[in-house]
Structures are given as structure tokens and as C-alpha cells.
PDB file of N, CA and C in Angstrom:
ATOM      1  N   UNK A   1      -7.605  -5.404   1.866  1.00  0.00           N
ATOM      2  CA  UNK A   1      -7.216  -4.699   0.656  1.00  0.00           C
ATOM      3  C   UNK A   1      -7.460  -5.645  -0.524  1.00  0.00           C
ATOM      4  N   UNK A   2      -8.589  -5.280  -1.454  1.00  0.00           N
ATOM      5  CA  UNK A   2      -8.219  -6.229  -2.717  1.00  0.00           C
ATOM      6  C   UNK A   2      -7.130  -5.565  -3.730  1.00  0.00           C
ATOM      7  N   UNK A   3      -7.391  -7.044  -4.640  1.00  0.00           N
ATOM      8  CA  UNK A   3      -5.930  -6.649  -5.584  1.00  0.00           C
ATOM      9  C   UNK A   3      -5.866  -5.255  -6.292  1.00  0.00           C
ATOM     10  N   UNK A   4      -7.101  -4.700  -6.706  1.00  0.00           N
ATOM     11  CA  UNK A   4      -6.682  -3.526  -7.258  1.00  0.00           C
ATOM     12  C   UNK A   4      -5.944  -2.626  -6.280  1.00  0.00           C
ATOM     13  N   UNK A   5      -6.402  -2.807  -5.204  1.00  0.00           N
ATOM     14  CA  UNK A   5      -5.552  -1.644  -4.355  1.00  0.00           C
ATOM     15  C   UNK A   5      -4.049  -1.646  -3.716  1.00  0.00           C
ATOM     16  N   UNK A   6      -4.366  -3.403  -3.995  1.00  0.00           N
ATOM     17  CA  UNK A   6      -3.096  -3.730  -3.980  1.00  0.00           C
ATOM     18  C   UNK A   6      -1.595  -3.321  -5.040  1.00  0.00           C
ATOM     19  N   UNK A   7      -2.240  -3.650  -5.597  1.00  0.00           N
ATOM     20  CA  UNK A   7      -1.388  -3.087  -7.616  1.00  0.00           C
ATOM     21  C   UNK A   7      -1.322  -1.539  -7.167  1.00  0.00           C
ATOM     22  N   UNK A   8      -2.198  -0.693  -6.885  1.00  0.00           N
ATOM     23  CA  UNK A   8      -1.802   0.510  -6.704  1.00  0.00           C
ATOM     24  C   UNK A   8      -1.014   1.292  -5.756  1.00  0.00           C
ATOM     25  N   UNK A   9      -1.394   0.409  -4.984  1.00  0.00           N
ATOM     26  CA  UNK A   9      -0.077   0.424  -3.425  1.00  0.00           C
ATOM     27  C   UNK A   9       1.186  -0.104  -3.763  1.00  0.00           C
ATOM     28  N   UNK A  10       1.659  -0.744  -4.878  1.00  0.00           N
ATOM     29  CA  UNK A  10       2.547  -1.383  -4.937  1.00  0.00           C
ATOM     30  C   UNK A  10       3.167  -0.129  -6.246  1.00  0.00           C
ATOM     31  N   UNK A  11       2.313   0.215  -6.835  1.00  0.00           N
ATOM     32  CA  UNK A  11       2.571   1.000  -7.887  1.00  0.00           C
ATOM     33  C   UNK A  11       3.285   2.228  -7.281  1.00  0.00           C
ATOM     34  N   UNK A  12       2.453   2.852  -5.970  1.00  0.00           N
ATOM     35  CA  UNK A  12       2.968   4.023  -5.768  1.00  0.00           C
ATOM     36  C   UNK A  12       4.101   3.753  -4.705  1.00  0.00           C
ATOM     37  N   UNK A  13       4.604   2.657  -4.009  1.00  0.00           N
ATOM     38  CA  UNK A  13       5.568   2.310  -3.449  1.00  0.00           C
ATOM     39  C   UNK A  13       6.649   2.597  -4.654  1.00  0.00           C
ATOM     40  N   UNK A  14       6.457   2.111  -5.811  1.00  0.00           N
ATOM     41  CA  UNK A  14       7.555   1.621  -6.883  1.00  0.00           C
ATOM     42  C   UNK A  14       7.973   3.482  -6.932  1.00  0.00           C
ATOM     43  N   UNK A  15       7.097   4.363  -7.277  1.00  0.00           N
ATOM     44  CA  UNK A  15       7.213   5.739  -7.708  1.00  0.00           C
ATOM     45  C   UNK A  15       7.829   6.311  -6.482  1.00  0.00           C
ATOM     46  N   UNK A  16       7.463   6.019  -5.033  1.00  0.00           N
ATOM     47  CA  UNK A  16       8.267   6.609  -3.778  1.00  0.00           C
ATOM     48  C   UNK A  16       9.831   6.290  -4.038  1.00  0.00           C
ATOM     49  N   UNK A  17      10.117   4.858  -4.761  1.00  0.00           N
ATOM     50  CA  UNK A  17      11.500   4.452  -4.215  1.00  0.00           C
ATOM     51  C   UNK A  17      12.260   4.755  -5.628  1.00  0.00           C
ATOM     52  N   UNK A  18      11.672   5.281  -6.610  1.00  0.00           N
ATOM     53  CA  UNK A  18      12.236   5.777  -7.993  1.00  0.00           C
ATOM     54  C   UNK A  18      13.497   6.987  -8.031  1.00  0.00           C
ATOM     55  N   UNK A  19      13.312   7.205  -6.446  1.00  0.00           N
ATOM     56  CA  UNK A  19      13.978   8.813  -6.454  1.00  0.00           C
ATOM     57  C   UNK A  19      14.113   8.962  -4.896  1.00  0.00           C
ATOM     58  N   UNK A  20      15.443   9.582  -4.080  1.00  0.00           N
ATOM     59  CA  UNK A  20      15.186  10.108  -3.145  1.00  0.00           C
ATOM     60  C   UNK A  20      14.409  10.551  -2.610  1.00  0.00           C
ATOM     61  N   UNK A  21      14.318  11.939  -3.567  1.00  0.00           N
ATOM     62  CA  UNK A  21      12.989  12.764  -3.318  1.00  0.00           C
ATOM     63  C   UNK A  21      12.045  12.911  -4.446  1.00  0.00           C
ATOM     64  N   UNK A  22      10.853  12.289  -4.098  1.00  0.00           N
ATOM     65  CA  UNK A  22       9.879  12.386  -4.671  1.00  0.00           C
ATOM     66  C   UNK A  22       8.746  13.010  -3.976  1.00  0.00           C
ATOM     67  N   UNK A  23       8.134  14.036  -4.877  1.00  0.00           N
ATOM     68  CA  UNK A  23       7.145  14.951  -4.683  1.00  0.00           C
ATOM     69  C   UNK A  23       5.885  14.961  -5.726  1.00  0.00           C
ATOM     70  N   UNK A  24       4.555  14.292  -4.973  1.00  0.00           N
ATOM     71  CA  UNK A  24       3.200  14.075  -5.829  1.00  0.00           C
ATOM     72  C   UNK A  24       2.209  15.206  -5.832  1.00  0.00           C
ATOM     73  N   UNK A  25       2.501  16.186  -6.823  1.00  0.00           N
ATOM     74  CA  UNK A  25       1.885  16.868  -6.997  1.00  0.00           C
ATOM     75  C   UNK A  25       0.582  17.304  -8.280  1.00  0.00           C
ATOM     76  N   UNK A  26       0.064  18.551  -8.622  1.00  0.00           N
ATOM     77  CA  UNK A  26      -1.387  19.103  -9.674  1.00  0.00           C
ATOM     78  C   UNK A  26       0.004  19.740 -10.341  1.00  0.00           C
ATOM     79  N   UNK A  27       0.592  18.988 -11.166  1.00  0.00           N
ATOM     80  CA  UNK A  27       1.413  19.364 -12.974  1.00  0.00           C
ATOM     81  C   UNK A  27       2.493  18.268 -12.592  1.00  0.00           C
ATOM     82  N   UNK A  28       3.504  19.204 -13.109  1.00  0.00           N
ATOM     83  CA  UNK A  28       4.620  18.632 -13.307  1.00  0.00           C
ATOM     84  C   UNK A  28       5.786  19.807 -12.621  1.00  0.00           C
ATOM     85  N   UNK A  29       6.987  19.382 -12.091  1.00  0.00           N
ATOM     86  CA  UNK A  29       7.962  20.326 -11.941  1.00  0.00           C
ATOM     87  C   UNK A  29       8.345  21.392 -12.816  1.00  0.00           C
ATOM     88  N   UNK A  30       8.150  21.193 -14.355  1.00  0.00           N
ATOM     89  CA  UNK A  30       8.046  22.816 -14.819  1.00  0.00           C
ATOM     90  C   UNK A  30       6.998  23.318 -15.016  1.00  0.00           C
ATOM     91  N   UNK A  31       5.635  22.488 -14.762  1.00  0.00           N
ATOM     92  CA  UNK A  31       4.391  23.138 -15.265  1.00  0.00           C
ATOM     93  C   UNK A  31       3.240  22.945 -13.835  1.00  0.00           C
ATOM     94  N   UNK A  32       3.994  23.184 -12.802  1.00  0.00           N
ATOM     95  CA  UNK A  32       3.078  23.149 -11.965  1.00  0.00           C
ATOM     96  C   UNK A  32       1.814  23.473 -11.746  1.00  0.00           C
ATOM     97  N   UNK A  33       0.671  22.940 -11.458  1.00  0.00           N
ATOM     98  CA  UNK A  33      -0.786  23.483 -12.285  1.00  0.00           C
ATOM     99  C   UNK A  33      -1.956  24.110 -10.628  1.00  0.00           C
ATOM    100  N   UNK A  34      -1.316  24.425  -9.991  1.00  0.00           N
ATOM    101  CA  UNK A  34      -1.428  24.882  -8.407  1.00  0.00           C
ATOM    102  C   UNK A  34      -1.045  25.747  -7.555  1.00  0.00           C
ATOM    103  N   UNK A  35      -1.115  26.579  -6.813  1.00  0.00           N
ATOM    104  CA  UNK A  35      -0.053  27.463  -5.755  1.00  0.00           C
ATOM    105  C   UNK A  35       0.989  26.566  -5.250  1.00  0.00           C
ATOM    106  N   UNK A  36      -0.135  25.486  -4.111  1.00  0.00           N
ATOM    107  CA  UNK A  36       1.016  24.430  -3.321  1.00  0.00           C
ATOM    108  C   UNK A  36       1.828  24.250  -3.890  1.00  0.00           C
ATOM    109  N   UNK A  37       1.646  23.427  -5.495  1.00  0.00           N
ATOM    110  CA  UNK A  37       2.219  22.654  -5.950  1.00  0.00           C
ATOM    111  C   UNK A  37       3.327  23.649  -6.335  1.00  0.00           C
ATOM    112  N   UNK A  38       3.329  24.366  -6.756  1.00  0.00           N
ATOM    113  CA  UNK A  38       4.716  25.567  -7.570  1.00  0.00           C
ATOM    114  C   UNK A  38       5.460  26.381  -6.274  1.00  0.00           C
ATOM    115  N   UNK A  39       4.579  26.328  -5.124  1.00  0.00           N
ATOM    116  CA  UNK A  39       5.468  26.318  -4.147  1.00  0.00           C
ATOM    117  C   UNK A  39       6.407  25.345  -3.403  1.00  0.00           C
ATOM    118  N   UNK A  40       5.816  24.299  -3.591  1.00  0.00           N
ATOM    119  CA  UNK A  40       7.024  23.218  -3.257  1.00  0.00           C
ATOM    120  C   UNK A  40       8.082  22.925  -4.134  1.00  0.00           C
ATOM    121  N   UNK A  41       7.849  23.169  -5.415  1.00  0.00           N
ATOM    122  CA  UNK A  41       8.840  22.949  -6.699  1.00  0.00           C
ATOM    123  C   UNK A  41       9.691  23.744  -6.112  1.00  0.00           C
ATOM    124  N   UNK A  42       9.286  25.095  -6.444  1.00  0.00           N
ATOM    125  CA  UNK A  42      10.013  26.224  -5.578  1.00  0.00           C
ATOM    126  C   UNK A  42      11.030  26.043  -4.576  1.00  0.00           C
ATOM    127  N   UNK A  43      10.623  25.741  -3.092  1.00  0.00           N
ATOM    128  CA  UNK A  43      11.326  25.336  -2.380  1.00  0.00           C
ATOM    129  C   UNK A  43      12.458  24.187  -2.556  1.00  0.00           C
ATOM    130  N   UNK A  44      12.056  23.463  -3.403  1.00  0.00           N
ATOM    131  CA  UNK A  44      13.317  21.961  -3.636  1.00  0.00           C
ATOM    132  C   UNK A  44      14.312  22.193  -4.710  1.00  0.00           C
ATOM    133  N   UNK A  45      13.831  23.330  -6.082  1.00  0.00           N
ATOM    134  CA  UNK A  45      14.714  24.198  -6.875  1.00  0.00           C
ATOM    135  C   UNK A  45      15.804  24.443  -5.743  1.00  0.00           C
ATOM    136  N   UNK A  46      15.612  25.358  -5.019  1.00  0.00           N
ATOM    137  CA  UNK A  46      16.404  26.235  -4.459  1.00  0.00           C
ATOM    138  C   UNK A  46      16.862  25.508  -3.393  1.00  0.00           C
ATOM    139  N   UNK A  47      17.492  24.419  -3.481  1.00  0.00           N
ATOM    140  CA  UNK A  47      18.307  23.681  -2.793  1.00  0.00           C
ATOM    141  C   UNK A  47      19.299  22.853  -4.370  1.00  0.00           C
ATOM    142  N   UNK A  48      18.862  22.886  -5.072  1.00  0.00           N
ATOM    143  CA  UNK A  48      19.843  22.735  -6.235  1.00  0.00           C
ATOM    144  C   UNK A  48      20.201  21.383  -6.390  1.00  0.00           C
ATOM    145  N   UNK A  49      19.255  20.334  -6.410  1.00  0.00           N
ATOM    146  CA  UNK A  49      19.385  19.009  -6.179  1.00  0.00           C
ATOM    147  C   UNK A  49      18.091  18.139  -7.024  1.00  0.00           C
ATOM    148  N   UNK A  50      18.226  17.172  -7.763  1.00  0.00           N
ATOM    149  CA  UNK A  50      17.623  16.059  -8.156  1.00  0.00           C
ATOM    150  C   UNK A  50      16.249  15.943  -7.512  1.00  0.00           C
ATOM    151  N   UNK A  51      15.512  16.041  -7.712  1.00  0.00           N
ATOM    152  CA  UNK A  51      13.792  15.373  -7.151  1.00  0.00           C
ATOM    153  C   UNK A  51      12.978  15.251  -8.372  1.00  0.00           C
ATOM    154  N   UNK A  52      11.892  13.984  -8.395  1.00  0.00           N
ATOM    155  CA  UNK A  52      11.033  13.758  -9.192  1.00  0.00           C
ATOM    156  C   UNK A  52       9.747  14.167  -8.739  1.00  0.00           C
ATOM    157  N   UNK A  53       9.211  14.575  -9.606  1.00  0.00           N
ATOM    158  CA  UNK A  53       7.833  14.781  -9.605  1.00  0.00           C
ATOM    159  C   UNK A  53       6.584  13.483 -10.439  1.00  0.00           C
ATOM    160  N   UNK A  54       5.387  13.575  -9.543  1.00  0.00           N
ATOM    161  CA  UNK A  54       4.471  12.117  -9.998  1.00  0.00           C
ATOM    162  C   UNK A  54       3.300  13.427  -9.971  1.00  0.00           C
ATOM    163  N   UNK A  55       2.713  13.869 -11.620  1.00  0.00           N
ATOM    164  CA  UNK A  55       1.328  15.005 -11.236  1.00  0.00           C
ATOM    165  C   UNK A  55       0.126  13.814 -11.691  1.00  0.00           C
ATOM    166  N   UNK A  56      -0.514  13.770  -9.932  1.00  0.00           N
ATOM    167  CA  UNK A  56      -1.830  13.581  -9.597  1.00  0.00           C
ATOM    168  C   UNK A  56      -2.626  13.405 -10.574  1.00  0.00           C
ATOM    169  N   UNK A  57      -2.679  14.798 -11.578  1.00  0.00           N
ATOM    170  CA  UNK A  57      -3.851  14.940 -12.136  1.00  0.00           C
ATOM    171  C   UNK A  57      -3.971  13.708 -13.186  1.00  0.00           C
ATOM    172  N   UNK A  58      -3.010  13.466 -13.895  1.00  0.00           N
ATOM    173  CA  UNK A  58      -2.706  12.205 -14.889  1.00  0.00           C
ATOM    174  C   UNK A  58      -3.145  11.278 -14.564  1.00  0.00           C
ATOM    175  N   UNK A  59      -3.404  10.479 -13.077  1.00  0.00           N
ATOM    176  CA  UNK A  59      -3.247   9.512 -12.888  1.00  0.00           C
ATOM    177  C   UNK A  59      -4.582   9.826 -11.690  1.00  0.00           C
ATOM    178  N   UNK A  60      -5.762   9.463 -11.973  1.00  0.00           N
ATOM    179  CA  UNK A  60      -7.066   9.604 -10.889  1.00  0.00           C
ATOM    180  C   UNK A  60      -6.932   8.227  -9.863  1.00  0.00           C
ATOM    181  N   UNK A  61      -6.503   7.386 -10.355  1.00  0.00           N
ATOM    182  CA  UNK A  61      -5.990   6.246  -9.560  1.00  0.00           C
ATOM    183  C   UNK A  61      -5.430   6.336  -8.231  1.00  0.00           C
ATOM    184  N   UNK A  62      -4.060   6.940  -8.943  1.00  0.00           N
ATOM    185  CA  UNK A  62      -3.133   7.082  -7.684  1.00  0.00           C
ATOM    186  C   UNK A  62      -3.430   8.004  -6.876  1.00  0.00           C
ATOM    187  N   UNK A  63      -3.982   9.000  -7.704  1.00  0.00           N
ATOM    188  CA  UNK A  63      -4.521  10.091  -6.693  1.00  0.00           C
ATOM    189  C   UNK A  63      -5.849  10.398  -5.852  1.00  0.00           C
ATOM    190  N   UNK A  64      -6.410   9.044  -6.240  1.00  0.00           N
ATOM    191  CA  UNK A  64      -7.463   8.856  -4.941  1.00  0.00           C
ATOM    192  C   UNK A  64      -6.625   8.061  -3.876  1.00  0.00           C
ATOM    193  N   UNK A  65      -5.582   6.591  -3.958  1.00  0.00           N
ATOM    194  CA  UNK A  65      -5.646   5.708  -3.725  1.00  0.00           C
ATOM    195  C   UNK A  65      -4.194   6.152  -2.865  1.00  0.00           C
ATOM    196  N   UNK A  66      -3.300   7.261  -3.159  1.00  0.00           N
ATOM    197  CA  UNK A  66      -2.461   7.639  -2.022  1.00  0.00           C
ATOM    198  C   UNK A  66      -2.270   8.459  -1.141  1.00  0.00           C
ATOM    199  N   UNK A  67      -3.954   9.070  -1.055  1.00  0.00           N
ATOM    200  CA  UNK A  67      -4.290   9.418   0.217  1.00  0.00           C
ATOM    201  C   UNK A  67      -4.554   8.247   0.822  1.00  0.00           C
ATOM    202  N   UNK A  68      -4.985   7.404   1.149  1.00  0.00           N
ATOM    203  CA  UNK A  68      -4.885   5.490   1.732  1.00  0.00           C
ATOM    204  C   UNK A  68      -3.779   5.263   2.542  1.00  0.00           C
ATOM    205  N   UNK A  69      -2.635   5.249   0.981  1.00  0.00           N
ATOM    206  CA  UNK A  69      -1.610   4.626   1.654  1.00  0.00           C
ATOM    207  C   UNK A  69      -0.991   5.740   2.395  1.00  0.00           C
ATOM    208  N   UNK A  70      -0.693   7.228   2.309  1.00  0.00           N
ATOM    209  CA  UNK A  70      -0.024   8.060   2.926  1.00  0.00           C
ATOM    210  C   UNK A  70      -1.065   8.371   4.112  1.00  0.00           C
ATOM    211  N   UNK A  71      -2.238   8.425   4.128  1.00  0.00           N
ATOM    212  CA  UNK A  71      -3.033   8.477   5.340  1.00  0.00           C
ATOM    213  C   UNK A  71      -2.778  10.256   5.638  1.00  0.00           C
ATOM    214  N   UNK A  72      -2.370  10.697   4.301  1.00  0.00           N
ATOM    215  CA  UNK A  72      -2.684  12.436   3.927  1.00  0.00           C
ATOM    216  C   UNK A  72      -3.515  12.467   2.994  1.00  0.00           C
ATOM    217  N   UNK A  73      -4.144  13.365   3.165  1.00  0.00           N
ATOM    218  CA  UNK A  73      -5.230  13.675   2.599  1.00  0.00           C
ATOM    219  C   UNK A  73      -5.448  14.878   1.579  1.00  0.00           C
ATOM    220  N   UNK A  74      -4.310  15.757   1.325  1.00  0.00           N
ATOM    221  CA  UNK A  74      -4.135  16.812   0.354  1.00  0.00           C
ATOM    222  C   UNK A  74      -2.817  16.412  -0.387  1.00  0.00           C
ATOM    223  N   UNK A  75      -2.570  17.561  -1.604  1.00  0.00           N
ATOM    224  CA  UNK A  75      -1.463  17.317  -2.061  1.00  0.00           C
ATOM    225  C   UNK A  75      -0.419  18.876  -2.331  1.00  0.00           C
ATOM    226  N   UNK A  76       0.541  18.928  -2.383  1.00  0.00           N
ATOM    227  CA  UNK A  76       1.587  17.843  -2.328  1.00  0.00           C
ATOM    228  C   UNK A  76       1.826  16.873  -1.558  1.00  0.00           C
ATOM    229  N   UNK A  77       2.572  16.077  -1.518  1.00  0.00           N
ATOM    230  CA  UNK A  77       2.716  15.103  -0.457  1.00  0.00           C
ATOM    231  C   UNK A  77       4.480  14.946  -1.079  1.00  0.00           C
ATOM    232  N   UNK A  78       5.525  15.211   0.246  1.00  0.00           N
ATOM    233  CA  UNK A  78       6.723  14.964   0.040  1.00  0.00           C
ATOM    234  C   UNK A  78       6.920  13.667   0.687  1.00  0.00           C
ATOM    235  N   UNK A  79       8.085  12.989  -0.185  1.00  0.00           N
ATOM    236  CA  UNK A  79       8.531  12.076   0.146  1.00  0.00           C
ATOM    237  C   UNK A  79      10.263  12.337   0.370  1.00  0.00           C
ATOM    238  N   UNK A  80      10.897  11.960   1.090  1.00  0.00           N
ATOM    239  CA  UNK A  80      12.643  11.551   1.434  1.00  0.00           C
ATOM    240  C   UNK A  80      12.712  10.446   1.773  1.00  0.00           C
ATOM    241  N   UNK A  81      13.616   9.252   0.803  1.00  0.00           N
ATOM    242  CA  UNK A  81      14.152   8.470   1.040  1.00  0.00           C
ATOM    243  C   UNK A  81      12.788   7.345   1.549  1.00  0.00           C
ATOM    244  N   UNK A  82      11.910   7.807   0.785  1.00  0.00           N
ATOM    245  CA  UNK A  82      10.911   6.426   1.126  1.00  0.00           C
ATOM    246  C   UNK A  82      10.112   6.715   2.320  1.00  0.00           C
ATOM    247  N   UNK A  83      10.297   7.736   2.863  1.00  0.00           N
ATOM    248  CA  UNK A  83       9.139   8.490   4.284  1.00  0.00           C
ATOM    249  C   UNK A  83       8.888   9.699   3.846  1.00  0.00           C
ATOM    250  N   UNK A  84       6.783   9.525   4.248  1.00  0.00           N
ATOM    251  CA  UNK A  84       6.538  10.811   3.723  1.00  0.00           C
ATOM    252  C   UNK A  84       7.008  11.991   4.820  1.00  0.00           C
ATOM    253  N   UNK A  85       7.118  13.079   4.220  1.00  0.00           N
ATOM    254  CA  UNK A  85       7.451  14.179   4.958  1.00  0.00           C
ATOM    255  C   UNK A  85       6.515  14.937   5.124  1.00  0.00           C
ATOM    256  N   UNK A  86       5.176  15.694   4.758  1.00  0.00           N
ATOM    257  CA  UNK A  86       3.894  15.805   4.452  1.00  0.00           C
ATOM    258  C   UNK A  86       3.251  16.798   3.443  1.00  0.00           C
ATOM    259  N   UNK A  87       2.987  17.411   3.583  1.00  0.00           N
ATOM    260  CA  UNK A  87       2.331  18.223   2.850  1.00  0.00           C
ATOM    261  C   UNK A  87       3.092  19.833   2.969  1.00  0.00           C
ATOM    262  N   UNK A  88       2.597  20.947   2.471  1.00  0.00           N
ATOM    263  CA  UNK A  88       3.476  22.387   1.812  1.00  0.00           C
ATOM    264  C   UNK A  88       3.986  22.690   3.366  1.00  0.00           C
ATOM    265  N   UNK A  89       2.615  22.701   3.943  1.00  0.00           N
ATOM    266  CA  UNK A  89       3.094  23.566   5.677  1.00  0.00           C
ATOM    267  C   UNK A  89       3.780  22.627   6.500  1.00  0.00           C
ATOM    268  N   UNK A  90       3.994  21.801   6.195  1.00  0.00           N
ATOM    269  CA  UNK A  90       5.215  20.953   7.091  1.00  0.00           C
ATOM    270  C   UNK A  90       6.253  21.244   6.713  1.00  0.00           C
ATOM    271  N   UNK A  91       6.588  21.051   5.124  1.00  0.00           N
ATOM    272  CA  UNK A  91       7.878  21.106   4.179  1.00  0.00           C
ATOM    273  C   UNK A  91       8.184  23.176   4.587  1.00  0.00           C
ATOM    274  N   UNK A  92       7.318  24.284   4.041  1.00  0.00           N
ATOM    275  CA  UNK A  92       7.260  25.200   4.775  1.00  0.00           C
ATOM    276  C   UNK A  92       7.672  25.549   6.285  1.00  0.00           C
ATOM    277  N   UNK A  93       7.657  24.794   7.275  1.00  0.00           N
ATOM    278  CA  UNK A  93       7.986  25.081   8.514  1.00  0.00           C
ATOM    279  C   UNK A  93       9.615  24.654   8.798  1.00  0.00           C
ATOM    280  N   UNK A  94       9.719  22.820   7.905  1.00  0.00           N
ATOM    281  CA  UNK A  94      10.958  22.861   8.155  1.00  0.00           C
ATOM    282  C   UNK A  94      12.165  23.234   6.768  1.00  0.00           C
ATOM    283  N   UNK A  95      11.659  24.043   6.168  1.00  0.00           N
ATOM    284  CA  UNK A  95      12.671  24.887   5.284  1.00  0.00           C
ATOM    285  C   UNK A  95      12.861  25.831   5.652  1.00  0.00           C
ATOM    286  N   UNK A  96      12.118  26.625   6.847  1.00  0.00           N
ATOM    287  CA  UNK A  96      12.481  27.924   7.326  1.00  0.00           C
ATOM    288  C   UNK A  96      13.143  27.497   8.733  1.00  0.00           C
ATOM    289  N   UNK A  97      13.015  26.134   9.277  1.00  0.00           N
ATOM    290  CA  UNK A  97      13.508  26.304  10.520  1.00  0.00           C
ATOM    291  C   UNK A  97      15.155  25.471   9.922  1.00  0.00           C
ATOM    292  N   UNK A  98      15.344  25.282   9.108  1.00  0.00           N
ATOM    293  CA  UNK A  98      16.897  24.777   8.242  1.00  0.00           C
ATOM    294  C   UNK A  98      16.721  23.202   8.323  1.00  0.00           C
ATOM    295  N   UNK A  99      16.010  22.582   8.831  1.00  0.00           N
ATOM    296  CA  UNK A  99      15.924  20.853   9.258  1.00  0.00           C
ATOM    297  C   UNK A  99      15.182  20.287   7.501  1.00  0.00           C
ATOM    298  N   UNK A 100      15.012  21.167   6.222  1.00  0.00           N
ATOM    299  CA  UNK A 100      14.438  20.099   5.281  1.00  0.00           C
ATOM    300  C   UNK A 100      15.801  19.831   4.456  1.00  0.00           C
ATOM    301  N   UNK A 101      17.017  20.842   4.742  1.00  0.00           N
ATOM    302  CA  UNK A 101      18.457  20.575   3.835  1.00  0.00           C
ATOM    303  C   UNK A 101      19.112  19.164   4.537  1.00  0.00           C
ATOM    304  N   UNK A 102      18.712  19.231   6.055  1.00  0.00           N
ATOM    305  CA  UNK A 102      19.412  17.684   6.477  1.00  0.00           C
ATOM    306  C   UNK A 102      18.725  16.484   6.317  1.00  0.00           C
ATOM    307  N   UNK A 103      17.602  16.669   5.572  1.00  0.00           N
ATOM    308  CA  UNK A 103      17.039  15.621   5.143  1.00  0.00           C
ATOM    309  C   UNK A 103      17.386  15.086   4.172  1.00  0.00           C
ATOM    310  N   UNK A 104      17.551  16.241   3.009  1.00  0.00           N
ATOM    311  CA  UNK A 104      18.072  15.914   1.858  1.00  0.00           C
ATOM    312  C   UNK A 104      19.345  15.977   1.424  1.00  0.00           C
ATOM    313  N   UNK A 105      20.385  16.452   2.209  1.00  0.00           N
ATOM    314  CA  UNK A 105      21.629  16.121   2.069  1.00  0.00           C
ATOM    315  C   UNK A 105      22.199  15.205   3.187  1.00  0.00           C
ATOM    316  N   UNK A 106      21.485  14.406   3.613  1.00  0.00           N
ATOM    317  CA  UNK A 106      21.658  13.274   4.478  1.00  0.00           C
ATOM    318  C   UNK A 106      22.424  12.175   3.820  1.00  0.00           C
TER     319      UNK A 106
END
């Protein structure tokens, strides 16, 4: 890894641990600029709780460079507590099977 990728790995570590839940998505939590993306807002609204949003599009850096470190390759990409959780159809499977509220009210 050289240093630039280093600085950016370190950058998007800093943005994972900024927030419980952090979610890297195309806008922002009120201006989501995507389906995925306004569907995951969606889903974490309606649990009525604190999460940050980091939008991709701002930042071409991070958003080449944390598919790398997450070793996912689309976005959204959820994070809890510093582990990614993955992308819409994961977060989708376990919000309908009730296992994404014990993540986040853990």
C-alpha cells in the first residue's frame, strides 16, 4: 500500500468510527441521489435513531479507494460499530428478518 492509500484508508477508518452507524452512500441522508441509496436512508429513518451519512459522489477518492478497504464493491455500504454490514440486500434481508434492530440497539 503506498502512502496515498494509506491516508485514505486511514481517512475512511476515521469516517467509519465518527458514528455508530455510518452509511456511504450517492447524496446525502436528506438528498439521497439513488434508489439504493434512499432506500437505505429509508430503512435506518424508521428505526428512529442517529446515523451519519459519507455521499460518495463528493469525494472520488474515497469512493474508488473503499471498495479496497471494504472489499465491496457497490454502494451503499453499511457500517455498525466499525464492521461493515454490506450493501441494500443484506441490510434488506436482515431488516425484514428483525436481526438489523439488534445490531443497532446493541
Amino acid at each position: 500500500m503506498n502512502q496515498s492509500e494509506s491516508n485514505l484508508h486511514q481517512q475512511i477508518k476515521d469516517i467509519i468510527d465518527s458514528d455508530k452507524i455510518v452509511v456511504f452512500i450517492k447524496g446525502t441522508k436528506t438528498q439521497p441521489r439513488c434508489g439504493f441509496s434512499a432506500e437505505i436512508v429509508s430503512i435506518l429513518d424508521s428505526f428512529d435513531t442517529d446515523f451519519s451519512t459519507f455521499d460518495v459522489l463528493e469525494n472520488p477518492e474515497i469512493r474508488a479507494e473503499i471498495k479496497n478497504y471494504s472489499n465491496w464493491p457497490t454502494f451503499p455500504q453499511l457500517y455498525i460499530s466499525g464492521e461493515l454490514i454490506g450493501g441494500l440486500d443484506i441490510v434488506q434481508e436482515m431488516y425484514i428478518a428483525g436481526e438489523l434492530d439488534e445490531l443497532i440497539f446493541e
